[in-house]
C-alpha atoms as a PDB file:
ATOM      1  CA  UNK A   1      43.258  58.931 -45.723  1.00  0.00           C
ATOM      2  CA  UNK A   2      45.123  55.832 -46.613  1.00  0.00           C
ATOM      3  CA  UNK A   3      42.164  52.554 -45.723  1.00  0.00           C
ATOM      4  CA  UNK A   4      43.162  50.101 -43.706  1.00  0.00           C
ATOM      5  CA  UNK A   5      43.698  46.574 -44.974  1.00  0.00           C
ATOM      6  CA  UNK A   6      41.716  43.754 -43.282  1.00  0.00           C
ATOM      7  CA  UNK A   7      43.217  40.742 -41.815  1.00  0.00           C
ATOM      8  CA  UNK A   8      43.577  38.159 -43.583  1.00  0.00           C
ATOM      9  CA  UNK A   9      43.427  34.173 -41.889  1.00  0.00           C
ATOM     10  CA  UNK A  10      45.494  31.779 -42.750  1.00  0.00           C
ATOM     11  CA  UNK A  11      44.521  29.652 -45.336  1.00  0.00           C
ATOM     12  CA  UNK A  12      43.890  25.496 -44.462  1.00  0.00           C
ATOM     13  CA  UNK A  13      45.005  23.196 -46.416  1.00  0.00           C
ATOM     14  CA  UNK A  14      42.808  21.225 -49.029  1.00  0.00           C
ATOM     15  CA  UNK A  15      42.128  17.656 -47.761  1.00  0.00           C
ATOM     16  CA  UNK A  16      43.990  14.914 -49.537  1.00  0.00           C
ATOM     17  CA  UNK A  17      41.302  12.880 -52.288  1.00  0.00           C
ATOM     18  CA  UNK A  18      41.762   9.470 -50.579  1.00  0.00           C
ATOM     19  CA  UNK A  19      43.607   8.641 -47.279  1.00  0.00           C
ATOM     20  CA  UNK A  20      44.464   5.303 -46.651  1.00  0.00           C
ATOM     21  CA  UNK A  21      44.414   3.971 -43.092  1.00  0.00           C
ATOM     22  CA  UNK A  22      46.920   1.617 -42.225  1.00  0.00           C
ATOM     23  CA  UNK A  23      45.429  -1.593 -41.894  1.00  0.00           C
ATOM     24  CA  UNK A  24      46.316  -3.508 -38.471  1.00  0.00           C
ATOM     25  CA  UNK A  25      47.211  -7.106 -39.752  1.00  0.00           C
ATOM     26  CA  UNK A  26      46.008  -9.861 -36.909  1.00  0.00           C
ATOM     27  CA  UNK A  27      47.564 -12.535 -36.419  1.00  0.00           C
ATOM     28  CA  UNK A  28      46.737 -15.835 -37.222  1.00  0.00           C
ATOM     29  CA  UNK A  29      47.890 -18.934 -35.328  1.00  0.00           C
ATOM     30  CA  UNK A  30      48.449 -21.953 -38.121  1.00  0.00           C
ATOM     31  CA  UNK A  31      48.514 -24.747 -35.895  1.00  0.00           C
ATOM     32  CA  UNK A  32      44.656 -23.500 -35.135  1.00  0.00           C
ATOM     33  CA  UNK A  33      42.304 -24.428 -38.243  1.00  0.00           C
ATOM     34  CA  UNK A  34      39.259 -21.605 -38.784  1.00  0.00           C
ATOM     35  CA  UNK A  35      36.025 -23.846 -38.869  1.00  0.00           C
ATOM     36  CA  UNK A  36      32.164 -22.280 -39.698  1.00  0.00           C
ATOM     37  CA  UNK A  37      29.706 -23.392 -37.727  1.00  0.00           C
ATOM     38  CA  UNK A  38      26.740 -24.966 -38.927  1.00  0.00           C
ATOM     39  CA  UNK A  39      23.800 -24.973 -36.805  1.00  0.00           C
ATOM     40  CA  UNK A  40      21.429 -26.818 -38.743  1.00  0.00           C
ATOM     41  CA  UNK A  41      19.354 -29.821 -37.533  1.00  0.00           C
ATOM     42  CA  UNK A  42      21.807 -32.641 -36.050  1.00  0.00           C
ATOM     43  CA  UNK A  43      24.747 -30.522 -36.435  1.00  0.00           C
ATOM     44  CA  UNK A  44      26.363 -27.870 -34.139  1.00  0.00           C
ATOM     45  CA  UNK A  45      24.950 -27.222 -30.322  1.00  0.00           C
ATOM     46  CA  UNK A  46      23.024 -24.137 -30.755  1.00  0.00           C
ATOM     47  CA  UNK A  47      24.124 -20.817 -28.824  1.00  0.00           C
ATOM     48  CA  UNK A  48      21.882 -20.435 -25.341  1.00  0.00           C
ATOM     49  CA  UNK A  49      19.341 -18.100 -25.397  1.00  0.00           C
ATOM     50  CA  UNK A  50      16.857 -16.929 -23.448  1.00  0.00           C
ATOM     51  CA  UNK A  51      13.397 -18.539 -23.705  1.00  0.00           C
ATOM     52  CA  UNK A  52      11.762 -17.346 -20.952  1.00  0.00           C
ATOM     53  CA  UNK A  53       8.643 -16.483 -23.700  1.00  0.00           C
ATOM     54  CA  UNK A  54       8.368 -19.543 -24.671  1.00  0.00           C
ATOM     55  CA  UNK A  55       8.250 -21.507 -21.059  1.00  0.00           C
ATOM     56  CA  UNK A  56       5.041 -23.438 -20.404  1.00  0.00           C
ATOM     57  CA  UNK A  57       4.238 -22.288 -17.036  1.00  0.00           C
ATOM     58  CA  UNK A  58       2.689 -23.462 -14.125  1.00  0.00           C
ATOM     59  CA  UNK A  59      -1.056 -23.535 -14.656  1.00  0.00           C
ATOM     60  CA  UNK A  60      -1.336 -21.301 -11.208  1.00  0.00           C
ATOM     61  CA  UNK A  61       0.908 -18.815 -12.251  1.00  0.00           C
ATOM     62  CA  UNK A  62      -0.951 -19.093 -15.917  1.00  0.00           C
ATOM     63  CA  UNK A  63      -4.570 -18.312 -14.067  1.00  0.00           C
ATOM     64  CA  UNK A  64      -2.343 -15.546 -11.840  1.00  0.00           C
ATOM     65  CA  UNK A  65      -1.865 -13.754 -15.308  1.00  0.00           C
ATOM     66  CA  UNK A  66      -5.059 -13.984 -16.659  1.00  0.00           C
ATOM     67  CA  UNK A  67      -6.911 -13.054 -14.224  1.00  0.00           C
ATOM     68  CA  UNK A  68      -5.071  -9.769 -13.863  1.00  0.00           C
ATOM     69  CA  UNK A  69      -5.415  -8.645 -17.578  1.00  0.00           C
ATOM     70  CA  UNK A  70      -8.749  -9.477 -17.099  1.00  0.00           C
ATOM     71  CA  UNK A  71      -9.154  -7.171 -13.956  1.00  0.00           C
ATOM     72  CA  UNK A  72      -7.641  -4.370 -16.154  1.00  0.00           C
ATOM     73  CA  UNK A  73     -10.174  -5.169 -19.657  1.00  0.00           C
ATOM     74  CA  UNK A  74     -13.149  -5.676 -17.664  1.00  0.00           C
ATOM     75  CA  UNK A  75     -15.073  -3.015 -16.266  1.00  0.00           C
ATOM     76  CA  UNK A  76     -14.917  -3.893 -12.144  1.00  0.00           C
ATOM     77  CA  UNK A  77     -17.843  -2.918  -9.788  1.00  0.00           C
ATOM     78  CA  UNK A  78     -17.142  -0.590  -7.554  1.00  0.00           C
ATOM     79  CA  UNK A  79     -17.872  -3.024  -4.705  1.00  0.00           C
ATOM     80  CA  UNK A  80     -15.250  -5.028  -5.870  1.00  0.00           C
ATOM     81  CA  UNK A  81     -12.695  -2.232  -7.011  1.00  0.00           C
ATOM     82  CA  UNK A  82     -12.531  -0.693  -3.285  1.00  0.00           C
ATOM     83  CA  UNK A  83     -10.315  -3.642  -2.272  1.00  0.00           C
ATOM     84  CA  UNK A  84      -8.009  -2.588  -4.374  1.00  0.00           C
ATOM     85  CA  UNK A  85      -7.308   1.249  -2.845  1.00  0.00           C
ATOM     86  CA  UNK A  86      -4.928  -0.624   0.207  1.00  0.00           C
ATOM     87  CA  UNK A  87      -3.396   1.141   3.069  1.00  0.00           C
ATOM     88  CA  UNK A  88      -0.047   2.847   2.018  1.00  0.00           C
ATOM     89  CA  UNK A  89       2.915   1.009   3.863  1.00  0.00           C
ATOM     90  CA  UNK A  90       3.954   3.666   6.207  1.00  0.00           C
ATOM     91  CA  UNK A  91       0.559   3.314   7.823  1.00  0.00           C
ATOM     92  CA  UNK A  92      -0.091  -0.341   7.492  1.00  0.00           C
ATOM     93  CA  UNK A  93       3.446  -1.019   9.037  1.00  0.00           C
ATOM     94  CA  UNK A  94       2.530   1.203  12.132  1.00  0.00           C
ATOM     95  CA  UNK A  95      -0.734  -1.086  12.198  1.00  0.00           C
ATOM     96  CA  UNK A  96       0.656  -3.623  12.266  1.00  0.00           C
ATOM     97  CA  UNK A  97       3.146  -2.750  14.892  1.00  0.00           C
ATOM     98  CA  UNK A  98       0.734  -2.187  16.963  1.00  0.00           C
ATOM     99  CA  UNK A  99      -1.410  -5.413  16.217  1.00  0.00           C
ATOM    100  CA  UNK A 100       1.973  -7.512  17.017  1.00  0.00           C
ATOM    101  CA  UNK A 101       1.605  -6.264  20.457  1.00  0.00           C
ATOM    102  CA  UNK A 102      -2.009  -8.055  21.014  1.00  0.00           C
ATOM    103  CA  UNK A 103      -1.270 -11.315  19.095  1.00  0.00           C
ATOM    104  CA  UNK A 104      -3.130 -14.507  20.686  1.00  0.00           C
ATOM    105  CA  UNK A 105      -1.598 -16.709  23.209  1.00  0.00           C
ATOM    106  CA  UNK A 106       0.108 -19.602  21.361  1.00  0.00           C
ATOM    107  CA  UNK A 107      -1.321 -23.261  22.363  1.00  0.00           C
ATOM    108  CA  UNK A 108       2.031 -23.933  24.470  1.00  0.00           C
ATOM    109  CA  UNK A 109       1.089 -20.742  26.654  1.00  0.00           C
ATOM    110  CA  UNK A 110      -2.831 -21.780  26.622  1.00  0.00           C
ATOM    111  CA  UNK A 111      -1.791 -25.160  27.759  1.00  0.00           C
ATOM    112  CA  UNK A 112       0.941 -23.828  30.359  1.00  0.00           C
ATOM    113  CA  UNK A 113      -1.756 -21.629  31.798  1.00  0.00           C
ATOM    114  CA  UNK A 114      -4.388 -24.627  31.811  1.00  0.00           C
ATOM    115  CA  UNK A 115      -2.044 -26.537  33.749  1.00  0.00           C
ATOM    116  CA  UNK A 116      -1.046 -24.492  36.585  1.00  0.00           C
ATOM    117  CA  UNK A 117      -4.909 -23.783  37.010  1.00  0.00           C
ATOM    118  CA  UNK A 118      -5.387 -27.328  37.266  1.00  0.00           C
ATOM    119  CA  UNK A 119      -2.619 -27.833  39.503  1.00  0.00           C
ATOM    120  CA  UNK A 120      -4.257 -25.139  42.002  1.00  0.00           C
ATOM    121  CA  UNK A 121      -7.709 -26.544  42.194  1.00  0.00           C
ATOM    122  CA  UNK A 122      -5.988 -30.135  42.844  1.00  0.00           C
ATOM    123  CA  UNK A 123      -4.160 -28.248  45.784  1.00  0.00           C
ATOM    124  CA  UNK A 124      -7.495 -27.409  47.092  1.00  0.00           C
ATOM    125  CA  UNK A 125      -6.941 -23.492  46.159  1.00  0.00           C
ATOM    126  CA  UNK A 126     -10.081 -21.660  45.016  1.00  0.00           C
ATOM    127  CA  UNK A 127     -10.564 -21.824  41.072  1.00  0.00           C
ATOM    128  CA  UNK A 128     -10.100 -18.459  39.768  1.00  0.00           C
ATOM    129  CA  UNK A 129     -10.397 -17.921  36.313  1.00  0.00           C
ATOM    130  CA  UNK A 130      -7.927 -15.711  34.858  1.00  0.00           C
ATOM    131  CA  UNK A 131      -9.187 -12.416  33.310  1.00  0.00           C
ATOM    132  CA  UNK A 132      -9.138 -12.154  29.314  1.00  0.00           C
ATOM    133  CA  UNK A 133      -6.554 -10.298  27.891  1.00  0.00           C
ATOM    134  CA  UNK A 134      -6.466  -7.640  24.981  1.00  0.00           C
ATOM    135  CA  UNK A 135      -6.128  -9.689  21.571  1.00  0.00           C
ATOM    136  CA  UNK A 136      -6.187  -8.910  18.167  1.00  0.00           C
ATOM    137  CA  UNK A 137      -9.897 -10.964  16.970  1.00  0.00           C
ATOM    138  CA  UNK A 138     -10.307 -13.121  13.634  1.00  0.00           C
ATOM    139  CA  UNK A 139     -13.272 -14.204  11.630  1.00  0.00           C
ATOM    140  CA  UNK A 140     -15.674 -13.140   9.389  1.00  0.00           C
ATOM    141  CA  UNK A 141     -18.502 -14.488  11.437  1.00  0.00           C
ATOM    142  CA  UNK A 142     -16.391 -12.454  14.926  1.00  0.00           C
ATOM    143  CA  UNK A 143     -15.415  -9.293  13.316  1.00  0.00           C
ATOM    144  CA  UNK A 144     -19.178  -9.141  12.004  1.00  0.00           C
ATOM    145  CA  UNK A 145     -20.472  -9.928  15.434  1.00  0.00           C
ATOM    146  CA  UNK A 146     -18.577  -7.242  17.187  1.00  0.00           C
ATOM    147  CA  UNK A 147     -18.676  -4.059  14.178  1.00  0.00           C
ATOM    148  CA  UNK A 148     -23.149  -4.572  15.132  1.00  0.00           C
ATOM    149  CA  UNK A 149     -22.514  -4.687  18.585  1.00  0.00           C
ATOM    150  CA  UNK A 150     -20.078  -1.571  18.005  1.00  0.00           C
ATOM    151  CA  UNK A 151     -17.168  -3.213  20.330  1.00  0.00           C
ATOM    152  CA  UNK A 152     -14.728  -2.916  17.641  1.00  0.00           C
ATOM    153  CA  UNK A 153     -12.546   0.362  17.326  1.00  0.00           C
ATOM    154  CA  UNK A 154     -10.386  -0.697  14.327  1.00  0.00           C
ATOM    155  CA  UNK A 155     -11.300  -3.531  11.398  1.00  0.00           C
ATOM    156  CA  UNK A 156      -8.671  -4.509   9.194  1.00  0.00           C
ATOM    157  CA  UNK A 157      -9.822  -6.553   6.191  1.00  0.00           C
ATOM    158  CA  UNK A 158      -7.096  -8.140   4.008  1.00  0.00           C
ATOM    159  CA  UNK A 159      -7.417  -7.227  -0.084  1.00  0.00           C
ATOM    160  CA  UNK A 160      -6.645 -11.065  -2.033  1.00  0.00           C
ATOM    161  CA  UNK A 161      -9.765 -13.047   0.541  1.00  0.00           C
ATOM    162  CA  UNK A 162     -10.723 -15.454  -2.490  1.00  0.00           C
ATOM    163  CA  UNK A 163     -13.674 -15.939  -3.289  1.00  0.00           C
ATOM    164  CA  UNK A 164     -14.125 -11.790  -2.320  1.00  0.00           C
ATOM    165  CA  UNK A 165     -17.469 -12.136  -1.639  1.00  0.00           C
ATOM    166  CA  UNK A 166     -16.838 -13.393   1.874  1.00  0.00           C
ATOM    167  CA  UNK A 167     -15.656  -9.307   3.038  1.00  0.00           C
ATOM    168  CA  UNK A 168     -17.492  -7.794   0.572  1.00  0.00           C
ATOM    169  CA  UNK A 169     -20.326  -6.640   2.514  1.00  0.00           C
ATOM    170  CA  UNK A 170     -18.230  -5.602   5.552  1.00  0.00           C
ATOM    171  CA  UNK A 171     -16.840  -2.000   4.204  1.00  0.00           C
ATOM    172  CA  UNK A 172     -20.241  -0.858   3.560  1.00  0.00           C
ATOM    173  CA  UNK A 173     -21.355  -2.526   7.338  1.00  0.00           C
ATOM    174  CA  UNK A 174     -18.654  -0.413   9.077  1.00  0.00           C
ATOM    175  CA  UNK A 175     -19.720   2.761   7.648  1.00  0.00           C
ATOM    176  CA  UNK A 176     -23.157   2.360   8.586  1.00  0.00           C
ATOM    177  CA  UNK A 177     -22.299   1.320  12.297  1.00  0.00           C
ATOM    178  CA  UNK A 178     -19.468   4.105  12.436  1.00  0.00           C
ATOM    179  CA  UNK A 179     -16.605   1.834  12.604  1.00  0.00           C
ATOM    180  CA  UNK A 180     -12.946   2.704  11.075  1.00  0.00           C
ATOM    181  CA  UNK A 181     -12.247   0.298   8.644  1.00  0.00           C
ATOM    182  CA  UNK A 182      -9.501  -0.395   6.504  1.00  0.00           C
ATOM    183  CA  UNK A 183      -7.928  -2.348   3.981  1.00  0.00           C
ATOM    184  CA  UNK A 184      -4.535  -3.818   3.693  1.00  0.00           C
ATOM    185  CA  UNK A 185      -2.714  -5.880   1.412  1.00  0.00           C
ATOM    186  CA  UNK A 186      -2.104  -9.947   2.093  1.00  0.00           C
ATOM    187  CA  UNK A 187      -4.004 -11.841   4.100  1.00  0.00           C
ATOM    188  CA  UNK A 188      -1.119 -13.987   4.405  1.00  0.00           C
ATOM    189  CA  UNK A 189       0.448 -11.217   6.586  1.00  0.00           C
ATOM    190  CA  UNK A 190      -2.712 -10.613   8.478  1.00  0.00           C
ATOM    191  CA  UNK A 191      -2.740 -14.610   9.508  1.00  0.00           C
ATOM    192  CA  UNK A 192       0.278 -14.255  10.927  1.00  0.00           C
ATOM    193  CA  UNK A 193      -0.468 -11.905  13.399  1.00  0.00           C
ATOM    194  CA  UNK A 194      -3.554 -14.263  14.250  1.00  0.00           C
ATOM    195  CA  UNK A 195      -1.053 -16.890  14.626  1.00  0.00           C
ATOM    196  CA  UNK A 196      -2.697 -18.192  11.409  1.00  0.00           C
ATOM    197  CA  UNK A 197      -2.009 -19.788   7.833  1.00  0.00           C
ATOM    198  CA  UNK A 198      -4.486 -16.899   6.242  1.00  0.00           C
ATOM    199  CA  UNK A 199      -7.087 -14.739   8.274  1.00  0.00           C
ATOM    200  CA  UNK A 200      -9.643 -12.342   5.918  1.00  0.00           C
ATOM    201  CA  UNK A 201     -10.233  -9.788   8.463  1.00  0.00           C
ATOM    202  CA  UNK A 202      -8.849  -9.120  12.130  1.00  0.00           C
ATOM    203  CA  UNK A 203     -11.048  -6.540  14.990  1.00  0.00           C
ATOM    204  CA  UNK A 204      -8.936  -4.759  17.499  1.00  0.00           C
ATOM    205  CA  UNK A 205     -11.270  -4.237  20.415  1.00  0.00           C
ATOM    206  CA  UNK A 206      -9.229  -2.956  23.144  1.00  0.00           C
ATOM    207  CA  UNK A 207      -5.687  -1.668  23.853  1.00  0.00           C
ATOM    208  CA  UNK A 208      -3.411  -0.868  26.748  1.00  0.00           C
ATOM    209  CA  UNK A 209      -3.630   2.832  27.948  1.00  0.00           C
ATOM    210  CA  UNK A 210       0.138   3.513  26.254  1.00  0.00           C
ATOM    211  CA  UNK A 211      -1.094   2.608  23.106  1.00  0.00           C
ATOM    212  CA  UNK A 212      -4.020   4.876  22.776  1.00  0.00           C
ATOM    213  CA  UNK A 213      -2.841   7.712  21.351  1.00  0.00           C
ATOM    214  CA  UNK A 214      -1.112   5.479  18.309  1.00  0.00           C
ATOM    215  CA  UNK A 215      -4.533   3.482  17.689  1.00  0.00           C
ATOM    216  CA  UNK A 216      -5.986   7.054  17.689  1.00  0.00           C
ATOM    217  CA  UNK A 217      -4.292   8.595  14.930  1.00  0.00           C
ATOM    218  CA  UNK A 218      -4.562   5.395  13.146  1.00  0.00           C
ATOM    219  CA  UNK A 219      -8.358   5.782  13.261  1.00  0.00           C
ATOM    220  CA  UNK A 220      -7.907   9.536  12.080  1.00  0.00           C
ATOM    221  CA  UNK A 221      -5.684   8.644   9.383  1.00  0.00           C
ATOM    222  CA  UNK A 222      -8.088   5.603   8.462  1.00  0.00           C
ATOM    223  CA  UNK A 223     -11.079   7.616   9.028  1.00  0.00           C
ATOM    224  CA  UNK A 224     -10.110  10.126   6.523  1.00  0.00           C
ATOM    225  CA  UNK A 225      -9.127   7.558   3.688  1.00  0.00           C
ATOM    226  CA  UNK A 226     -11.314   4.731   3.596  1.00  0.00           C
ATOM    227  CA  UNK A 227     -15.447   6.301   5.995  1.00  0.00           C
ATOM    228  CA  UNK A 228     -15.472   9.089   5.117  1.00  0.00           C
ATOM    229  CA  UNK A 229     -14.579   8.616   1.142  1.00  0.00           C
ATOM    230  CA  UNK A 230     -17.445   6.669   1.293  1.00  0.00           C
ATOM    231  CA  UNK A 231     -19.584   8.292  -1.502  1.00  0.00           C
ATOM    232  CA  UNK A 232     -16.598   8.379  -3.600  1.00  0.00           C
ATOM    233  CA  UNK A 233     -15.803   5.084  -3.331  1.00  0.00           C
ATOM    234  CA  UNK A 234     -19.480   3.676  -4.442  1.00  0.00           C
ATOM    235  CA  UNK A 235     -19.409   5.756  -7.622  1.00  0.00           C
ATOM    236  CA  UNK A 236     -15.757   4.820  -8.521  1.00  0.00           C
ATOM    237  CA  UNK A 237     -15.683   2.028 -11.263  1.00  0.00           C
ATOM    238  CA  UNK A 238     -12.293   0.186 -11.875  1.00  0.00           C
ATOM    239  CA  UNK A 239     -10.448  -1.368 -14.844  1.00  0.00           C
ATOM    240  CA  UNK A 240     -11.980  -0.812 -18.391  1.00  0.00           C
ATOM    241  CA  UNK A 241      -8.697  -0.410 -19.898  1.00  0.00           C
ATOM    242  CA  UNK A 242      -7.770  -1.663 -23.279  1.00  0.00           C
ATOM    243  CA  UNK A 243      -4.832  -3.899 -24.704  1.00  0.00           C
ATOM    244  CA  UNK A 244      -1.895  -2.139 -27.403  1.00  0.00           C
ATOM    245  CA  UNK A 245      -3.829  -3.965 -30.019  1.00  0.00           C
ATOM    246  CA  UNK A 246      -6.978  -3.124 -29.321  1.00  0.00           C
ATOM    247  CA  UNK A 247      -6.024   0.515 -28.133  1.00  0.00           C
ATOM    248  CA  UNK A 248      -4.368   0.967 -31.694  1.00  0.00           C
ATOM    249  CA  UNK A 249      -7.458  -0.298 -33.618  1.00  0.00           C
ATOM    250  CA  UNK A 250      -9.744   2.131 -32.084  1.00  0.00           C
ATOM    251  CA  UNK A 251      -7.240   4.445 -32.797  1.00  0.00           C
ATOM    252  CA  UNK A 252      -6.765   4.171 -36.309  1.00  0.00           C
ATOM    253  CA  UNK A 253     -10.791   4.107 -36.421  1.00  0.00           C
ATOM    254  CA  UNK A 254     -10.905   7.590 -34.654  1.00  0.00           C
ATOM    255  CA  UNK A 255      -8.198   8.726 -37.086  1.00  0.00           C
ATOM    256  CA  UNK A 256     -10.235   7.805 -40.103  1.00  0.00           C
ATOM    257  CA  UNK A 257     -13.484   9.577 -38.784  1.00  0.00           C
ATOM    258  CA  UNK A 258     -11.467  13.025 -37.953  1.00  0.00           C
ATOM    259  CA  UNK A 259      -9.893  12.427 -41.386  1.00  0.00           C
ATOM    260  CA  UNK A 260     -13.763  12.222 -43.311  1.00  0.00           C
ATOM    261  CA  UNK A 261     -14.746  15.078 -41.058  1.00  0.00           C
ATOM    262  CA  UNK A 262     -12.039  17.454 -41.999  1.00  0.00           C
ATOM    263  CA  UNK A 263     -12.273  16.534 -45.713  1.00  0.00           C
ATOM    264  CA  UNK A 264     -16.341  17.311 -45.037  1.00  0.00           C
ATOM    265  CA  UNK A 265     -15.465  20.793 -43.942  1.00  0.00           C
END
């Protein structure tokens, strides 16, 4: 039998030794002279850049800094560290729905209502005193007074009260009376449901039969985070954690010992 002969490819052709590309000429304007720049001291204006690094900030925002990376190097009590597990914002913003609803009178309504009282008694109508509504109540010294006397079903206690030692005790009061507590952020945004600048913690003592079953599951879901975690949070220690610099030191250290070690073995 006659074998059969393999096919062959075709063959590509050897690349040239040097191509040349064309080289696109620009065009240059005469009438428009090509000068360097010099940007040395007194000459040229220097390009803008961004110096952002090199600004000499406010000496608020400077402490602002510091006293974060120094929350994160030191090691934080756990008394402190708590206030800074807040309430997440689907649940805070359902509190705080609900708090709107029970905001104090404003002084134009407290005066209004003064008024017409007085204007019935000069009438010679009998005084009756109008019956206290179902507010939201602000304080340290308030909220304290009702979580003993176990009046208050919810405490909210905001997480940036400076100095902290004004709210620190109050977590660990609520979970020995059995009250829900929480903590949210900005006590900026509490105040202004008090009708306030800043408020550090707010008590809601009462509510209106159609919003019982929302301040219910809030307890539940506040219950469940912040009372009953209450072990957990009183072990838990916060910050502790180093710098790059200082995280790459102790790293190169560790490096050198498992490097002795291994040679040891």
């Amino acid at each position: 039998m006659v074998a059969k002969k393999g096919k062959k490819g075709k063959k590509v052709a050897a690349a040239p030794l040097s191509v040349r590309k064309q080289e696109v000429k620009r065009v240059v304007n005469p009438l428009f002279e090509k000068r360097a720049r010099n940007f040395g001291i007194g000459q040229d204006i220097q390009p803008q850049r961004d110096l952002s690094r090199f600004v000499k900030w406010p000496k608020y925002i400077r402490l602002q800094r510091q006293k974060v990376v120094l929350q994160t190097r030191l090691k934080v009590p756990p008394a402190v560290n708590q206030f800074y597990s807040t309430l997440d914002r689907q649940t805070a913003t359902q509190l705080f729905k609900l708090m709107d609803k029970y905001r104090p009178e404003t002084k134009q309504a407290k005066k209004e209502r003064l008024r017409e009282r007085a204007a019935a008694r000069a009438e010679g109508k009998e005084d009756a005193p109008t019956k206290r509504s179902a507010v939201v109540r602000h304080g340290v010294n308030t909220v304290t007074t009702l979580i003993e006397k176990k009046k208050a079903q919810l405490v909210v206690i905001a997480n940036d009260v400076d100095p902290i030692e004004l709210v620190m005790f109050l977590p660990a009061l609520c979970r020995k009376m059995g009250v829900p507590y929480c903590i949210v952020k900005n006590k900026s945004r509490l105040g202004r449901v008090c009708r306030r600048k800043t408020t550090s913690c707010c008590a809601i003592t009462q509510v209106e039969s159609n919003d019982r079953s929302s301040l219910t599951k809030l307890v539940e879901s506040v219950k469940t985070n912040y009372n009953e975690r209450g072990e957990e949070i009183r072990r838990h220690w916060g910050g502790g954690s180093l710098g790059s610099k200082s995280a790459a030191k102790v790293a190169k250290v560790d490096k050198l010992k498992a490097k002795e070690m291994a040679m040891k073995v």
